[in-house]
PDB file of N, CA and C in Angstrom:
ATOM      1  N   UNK A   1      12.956  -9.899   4.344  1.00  0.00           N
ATOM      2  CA  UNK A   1      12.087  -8.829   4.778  1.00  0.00           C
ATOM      3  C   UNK A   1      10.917  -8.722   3.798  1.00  0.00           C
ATOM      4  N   UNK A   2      10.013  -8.846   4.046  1.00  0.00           N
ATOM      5  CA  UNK A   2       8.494  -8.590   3.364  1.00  0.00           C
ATOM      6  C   UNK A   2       7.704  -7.031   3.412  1.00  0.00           C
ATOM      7  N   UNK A   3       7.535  -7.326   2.083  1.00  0.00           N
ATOM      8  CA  UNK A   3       7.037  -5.642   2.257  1.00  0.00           C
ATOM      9  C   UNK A   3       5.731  -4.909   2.653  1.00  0.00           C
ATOM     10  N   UNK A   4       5.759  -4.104   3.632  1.00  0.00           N
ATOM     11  CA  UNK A   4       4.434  -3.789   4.336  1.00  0.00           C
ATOM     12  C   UNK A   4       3.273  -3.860   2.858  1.00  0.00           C
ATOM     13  N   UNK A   5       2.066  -4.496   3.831  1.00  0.00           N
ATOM     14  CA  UNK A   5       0.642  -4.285   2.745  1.00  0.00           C
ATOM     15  C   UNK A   5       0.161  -3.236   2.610  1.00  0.00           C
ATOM     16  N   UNK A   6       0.151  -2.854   1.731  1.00  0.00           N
ATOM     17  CA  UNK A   6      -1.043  -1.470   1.491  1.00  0.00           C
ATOM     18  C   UNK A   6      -1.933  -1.709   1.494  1.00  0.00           C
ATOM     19  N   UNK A   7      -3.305  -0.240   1.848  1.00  0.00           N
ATOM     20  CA  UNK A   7      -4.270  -0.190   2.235  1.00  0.00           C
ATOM     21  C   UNK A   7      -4.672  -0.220   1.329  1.00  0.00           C
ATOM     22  N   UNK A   8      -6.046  -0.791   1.459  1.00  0.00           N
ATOM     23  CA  UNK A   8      -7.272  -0.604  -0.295  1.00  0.00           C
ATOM     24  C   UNK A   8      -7.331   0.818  -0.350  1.00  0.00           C
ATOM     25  N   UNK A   9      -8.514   1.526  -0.957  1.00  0.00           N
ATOM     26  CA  UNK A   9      -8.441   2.293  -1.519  1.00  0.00           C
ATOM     27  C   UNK A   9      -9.794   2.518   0.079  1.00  0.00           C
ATOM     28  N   UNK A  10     -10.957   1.334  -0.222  1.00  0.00           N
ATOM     29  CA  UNK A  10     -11.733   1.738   0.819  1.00  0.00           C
ATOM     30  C   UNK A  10     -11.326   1.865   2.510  1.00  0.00           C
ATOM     31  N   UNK A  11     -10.112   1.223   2.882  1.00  0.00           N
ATOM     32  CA  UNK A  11      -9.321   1.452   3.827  1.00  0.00           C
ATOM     33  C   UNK A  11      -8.804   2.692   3.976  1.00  0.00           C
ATOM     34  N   UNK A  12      -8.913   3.424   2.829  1.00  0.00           N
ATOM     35  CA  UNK A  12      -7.732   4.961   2.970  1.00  0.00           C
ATOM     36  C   UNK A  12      -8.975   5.708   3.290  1.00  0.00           C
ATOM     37  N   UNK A  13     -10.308   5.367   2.515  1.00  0.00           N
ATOM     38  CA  UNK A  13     -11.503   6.188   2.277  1.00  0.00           C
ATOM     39  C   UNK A  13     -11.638   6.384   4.179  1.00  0.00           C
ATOM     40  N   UNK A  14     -12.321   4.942   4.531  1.00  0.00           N
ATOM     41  CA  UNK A  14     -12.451   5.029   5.663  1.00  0.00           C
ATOM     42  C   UNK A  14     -11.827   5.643   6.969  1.00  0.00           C
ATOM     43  N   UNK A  15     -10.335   5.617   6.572  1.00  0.00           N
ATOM     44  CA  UNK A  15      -9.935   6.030   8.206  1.00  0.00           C
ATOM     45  C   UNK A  15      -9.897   8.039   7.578  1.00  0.00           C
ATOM     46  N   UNK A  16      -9.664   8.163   6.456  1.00  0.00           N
ATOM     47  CA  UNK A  16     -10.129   9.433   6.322  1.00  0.00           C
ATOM     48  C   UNK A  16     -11.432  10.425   6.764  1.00  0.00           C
ATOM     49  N   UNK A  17     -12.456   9.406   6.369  1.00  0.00           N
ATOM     50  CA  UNK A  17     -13.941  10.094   7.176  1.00  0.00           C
ATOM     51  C   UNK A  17     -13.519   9.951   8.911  1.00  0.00           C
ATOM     52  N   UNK A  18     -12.849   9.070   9.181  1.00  0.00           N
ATOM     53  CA  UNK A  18     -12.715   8.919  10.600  1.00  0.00           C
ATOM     54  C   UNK A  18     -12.015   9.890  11.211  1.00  0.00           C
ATOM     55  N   UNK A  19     -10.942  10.432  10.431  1.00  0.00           N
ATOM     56  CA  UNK A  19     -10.342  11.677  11.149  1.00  0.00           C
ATOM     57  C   UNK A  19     -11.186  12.951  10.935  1.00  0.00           C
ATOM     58  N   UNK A  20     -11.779  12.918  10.322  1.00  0.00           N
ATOM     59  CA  UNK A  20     -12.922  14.180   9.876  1.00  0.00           C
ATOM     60  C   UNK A  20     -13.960  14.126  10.680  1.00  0.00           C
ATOM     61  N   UNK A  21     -14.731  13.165  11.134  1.00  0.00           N
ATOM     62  CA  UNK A  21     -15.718  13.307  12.098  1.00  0.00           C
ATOM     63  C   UNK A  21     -14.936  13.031  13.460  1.00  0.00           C
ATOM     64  N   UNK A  22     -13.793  12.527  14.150  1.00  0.00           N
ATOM     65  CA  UNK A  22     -13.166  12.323  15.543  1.00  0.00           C
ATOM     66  C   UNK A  22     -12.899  13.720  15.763  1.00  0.00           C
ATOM     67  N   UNK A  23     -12.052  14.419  14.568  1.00  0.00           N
ATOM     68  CA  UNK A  23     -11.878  16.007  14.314  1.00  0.00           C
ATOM     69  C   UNK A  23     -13.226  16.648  14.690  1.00  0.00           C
ATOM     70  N   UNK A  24     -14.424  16.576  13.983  1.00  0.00           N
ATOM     71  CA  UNK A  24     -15.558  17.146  14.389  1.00  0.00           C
ATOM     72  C   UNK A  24     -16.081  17.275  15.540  1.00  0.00           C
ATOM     73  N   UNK A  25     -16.061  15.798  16.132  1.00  0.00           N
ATOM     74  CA  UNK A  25     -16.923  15.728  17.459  1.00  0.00           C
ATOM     75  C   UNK A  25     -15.928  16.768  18.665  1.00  0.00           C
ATOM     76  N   UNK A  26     -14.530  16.520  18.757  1.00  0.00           N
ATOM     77  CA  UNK A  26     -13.771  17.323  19.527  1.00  0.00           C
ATOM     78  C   UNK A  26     -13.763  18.635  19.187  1.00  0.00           C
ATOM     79  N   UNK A  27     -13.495  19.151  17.721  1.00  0.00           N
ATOM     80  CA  UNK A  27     -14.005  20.220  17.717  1.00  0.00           C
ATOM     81  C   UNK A  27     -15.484  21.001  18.284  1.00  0.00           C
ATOM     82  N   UNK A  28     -16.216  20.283  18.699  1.00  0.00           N
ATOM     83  CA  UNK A  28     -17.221  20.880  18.423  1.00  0.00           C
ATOM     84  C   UNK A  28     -17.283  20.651  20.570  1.00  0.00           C
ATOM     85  N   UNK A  29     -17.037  19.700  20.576  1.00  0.00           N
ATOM     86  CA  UNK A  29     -16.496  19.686  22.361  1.00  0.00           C
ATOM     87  C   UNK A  29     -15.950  20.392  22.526  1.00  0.00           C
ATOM     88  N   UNK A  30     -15.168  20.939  22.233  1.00  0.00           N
ATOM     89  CA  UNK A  30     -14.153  22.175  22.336  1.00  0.00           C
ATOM     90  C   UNK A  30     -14.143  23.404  22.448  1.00  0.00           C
ATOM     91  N   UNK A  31     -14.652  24.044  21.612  1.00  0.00           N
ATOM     92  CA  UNK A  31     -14.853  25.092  20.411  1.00  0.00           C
ATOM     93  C   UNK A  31     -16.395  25.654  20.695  1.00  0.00           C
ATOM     94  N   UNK A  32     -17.475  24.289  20.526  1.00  0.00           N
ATOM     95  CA  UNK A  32     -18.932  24.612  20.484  1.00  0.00           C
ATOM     96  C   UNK A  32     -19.097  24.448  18.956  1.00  0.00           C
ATOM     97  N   UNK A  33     -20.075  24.418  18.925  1.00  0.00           N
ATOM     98  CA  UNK A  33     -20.684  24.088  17.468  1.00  0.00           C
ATOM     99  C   UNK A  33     -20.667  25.582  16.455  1.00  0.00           C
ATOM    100  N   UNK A  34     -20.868  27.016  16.720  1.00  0.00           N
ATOM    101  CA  UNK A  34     -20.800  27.865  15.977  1.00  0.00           C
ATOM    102  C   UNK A  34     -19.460  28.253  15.669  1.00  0.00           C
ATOM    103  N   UNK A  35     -18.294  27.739  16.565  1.00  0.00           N
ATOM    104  CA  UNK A  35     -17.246  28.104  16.699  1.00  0.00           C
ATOM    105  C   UNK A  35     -16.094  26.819  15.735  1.00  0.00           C
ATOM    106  N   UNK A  36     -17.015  25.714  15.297  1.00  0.00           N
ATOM    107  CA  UNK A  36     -16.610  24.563  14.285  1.00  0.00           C
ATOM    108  C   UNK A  36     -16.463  24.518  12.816  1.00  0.00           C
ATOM    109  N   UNK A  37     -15.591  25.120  12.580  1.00  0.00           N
ATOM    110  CA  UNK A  37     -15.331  26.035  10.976  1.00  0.00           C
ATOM    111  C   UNK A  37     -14.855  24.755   9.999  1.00  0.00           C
ATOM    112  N   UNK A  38     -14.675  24.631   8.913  1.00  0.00           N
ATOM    113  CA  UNK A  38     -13.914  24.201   8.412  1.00  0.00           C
ATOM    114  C   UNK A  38     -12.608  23.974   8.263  1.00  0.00           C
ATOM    115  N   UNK A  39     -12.442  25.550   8.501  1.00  0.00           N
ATOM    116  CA  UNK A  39     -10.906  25.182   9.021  1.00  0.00           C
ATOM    117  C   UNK A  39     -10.180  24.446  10.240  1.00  0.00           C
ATOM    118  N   UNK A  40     -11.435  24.531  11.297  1.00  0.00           N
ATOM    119  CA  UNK A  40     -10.970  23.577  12.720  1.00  0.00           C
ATOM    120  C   UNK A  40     -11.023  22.667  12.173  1.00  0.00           C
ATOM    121  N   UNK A  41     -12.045  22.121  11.614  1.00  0.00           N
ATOM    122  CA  UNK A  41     -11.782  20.762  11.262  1.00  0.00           C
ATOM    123  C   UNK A  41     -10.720  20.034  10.057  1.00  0.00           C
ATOM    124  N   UNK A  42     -10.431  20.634   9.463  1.00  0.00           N
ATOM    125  CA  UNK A  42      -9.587  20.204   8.600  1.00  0.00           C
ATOM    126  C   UNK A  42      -8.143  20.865   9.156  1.00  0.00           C
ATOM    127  N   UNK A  43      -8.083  21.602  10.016  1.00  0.00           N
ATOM    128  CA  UNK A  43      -6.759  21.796  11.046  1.00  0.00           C
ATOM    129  C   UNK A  43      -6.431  20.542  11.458  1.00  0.00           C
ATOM    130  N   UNK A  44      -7.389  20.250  12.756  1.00  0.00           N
ATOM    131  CA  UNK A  44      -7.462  19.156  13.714  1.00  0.00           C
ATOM    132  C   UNK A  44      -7.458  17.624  12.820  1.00  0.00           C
ATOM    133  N   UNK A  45      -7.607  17.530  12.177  1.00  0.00           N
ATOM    134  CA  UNK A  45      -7.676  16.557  11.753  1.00  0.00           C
ATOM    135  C   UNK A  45      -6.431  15.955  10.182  1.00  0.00           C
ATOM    136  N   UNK A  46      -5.751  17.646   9.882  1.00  0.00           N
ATOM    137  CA  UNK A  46      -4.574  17.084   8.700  1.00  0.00           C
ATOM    138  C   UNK A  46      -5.044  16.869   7.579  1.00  0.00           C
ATOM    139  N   UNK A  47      -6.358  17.045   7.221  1.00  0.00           N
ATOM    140  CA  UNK A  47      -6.777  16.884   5.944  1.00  0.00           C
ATOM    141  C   UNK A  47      -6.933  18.643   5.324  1.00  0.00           C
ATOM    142  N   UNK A  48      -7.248  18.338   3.839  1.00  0.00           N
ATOM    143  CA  UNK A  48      -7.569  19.748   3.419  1.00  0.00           C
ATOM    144  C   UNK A  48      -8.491  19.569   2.950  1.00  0.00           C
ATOM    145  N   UNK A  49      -9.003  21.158   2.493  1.00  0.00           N
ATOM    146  CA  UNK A  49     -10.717  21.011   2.475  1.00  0.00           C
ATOM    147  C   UNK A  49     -11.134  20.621   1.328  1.00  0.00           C
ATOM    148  N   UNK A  50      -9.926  20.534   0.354  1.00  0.00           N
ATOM    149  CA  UNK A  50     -10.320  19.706  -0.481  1.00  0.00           C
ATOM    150  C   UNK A  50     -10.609  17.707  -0.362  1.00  0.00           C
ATOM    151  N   UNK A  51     -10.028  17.877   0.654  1.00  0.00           N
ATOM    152  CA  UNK A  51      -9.874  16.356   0.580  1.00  0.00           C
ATOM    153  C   UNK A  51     -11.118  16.156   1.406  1.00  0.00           C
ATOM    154  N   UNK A  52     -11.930  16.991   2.576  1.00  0.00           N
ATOM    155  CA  UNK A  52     -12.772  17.586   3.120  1.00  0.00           C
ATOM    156  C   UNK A  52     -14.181  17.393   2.091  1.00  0.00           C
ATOM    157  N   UNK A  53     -13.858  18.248   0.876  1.00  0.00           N
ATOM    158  CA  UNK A  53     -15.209  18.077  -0.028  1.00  0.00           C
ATOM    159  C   UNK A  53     -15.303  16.678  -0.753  1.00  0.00           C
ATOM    160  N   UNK A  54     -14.170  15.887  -0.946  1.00  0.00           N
ATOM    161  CA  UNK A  54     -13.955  14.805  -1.278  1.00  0.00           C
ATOM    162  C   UNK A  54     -15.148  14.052  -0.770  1.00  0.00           C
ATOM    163  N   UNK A  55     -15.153  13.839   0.556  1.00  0.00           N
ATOM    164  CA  UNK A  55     -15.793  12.971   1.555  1.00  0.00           C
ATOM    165  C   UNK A  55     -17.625  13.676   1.993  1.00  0.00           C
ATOM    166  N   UNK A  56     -17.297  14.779   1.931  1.00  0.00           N
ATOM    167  CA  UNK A  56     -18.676  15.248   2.527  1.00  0.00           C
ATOM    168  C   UNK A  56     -19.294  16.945   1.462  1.00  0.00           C
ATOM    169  N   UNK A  57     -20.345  16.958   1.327  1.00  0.00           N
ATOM    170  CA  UNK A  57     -20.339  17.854   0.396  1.00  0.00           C
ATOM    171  C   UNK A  57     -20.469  19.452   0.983  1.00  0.00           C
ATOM    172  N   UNK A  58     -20.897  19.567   2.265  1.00  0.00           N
ATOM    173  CA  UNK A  58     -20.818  20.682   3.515  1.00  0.00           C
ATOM    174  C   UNK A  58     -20.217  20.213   4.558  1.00  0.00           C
ATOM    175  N   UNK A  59     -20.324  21.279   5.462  1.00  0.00           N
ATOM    176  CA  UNK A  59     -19.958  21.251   6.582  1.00  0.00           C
ATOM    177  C   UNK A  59     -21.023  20.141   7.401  1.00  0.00           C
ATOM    178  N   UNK A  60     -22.379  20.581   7.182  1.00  0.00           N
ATOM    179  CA  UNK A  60     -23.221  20.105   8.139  1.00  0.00           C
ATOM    180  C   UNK A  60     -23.290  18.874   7.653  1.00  0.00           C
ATOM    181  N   UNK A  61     -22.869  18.005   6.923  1.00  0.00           N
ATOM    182  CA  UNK A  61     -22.944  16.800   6.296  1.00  0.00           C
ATOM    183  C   UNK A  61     -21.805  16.220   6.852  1.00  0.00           C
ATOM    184  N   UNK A  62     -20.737  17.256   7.326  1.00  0.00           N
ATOM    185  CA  UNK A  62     -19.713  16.258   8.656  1.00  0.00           C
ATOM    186  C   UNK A  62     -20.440  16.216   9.463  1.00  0.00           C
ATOM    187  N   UNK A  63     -20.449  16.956   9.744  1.00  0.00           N
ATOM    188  CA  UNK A  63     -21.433  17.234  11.454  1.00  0.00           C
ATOM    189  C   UNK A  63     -22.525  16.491  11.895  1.00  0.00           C
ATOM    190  N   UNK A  64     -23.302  16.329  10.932  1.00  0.00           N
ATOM    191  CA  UNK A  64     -24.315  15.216  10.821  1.00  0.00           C
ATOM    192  C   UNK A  64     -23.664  13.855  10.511  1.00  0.00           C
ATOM    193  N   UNK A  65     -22.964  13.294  10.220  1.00  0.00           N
ATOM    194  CA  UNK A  65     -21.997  11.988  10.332  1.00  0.00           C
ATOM    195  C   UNK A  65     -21.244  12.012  12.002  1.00  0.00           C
ATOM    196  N   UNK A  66     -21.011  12.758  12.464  1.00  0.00           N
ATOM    197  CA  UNK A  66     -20.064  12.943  13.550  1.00  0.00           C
ATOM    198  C   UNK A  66     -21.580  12.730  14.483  1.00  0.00           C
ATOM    199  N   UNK A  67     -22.469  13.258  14.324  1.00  0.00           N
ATOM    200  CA  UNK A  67     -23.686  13.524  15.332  1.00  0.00           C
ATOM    201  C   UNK A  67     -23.976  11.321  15.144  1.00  0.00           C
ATOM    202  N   UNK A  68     -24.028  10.956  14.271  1.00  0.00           N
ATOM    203  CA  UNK A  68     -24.323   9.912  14.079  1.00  0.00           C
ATOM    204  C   UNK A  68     -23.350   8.792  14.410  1.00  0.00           C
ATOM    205  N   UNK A  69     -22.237   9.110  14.680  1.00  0.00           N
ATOM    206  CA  UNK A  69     -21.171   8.495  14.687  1.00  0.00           C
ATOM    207  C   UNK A  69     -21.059   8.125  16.195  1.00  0.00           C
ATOM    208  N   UNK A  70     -21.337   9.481  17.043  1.00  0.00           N
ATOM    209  CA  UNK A  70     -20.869   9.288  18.104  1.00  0.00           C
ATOM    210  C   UNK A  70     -22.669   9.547  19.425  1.00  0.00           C
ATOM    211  N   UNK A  71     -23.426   9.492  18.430  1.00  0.00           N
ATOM    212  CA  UNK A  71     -24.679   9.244  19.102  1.00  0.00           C
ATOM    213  C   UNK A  71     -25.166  10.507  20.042  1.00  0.00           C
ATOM    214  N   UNK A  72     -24.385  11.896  19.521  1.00  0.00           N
ATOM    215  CA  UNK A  72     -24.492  12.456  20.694  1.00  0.00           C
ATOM    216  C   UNK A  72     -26.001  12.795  20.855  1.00  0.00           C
ATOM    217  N   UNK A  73     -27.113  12.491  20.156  1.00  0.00           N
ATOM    218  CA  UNK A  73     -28.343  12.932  19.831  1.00  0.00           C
ATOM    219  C   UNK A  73     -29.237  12.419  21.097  1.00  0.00           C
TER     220      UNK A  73
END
């Protein structure tokens, strides 16, 4: 039996922003955009807001990744 590979570090980075903006865009489908707190998003998505400031330094700095991500512009 061989032992599963672990992820790099930029592998963990990455699918982390990914649940933070997939979290965003549905939140914000959802919810509406004034109604897209931090806490929805770091609900919906299992992260905390620390791990949250980790990745993005506001809110609108998800939101603006998520806007970019998913082209809704």
């Amino acid at each position: 039996m061989t032992a599963p590979t672990r992820r790099t570090q930029a592998e963990r980075r990455e699918a982390t922003i990914a649940k933070l903006v997939t979290a965003t865009i549905e939140a914000i489908e959802e919810v509406g955009y004034h109604r897209t707190s931090l806490n929805e998003i770091c609900a919906r998505s299992g992260i905390s807001k620390g791990g949250m400031f980790r990745h993005f330094d506001t809110r609108l700095d998800v939101v603006v990744a998520a806007v970019h991500s998913s082209q809704l512009i």
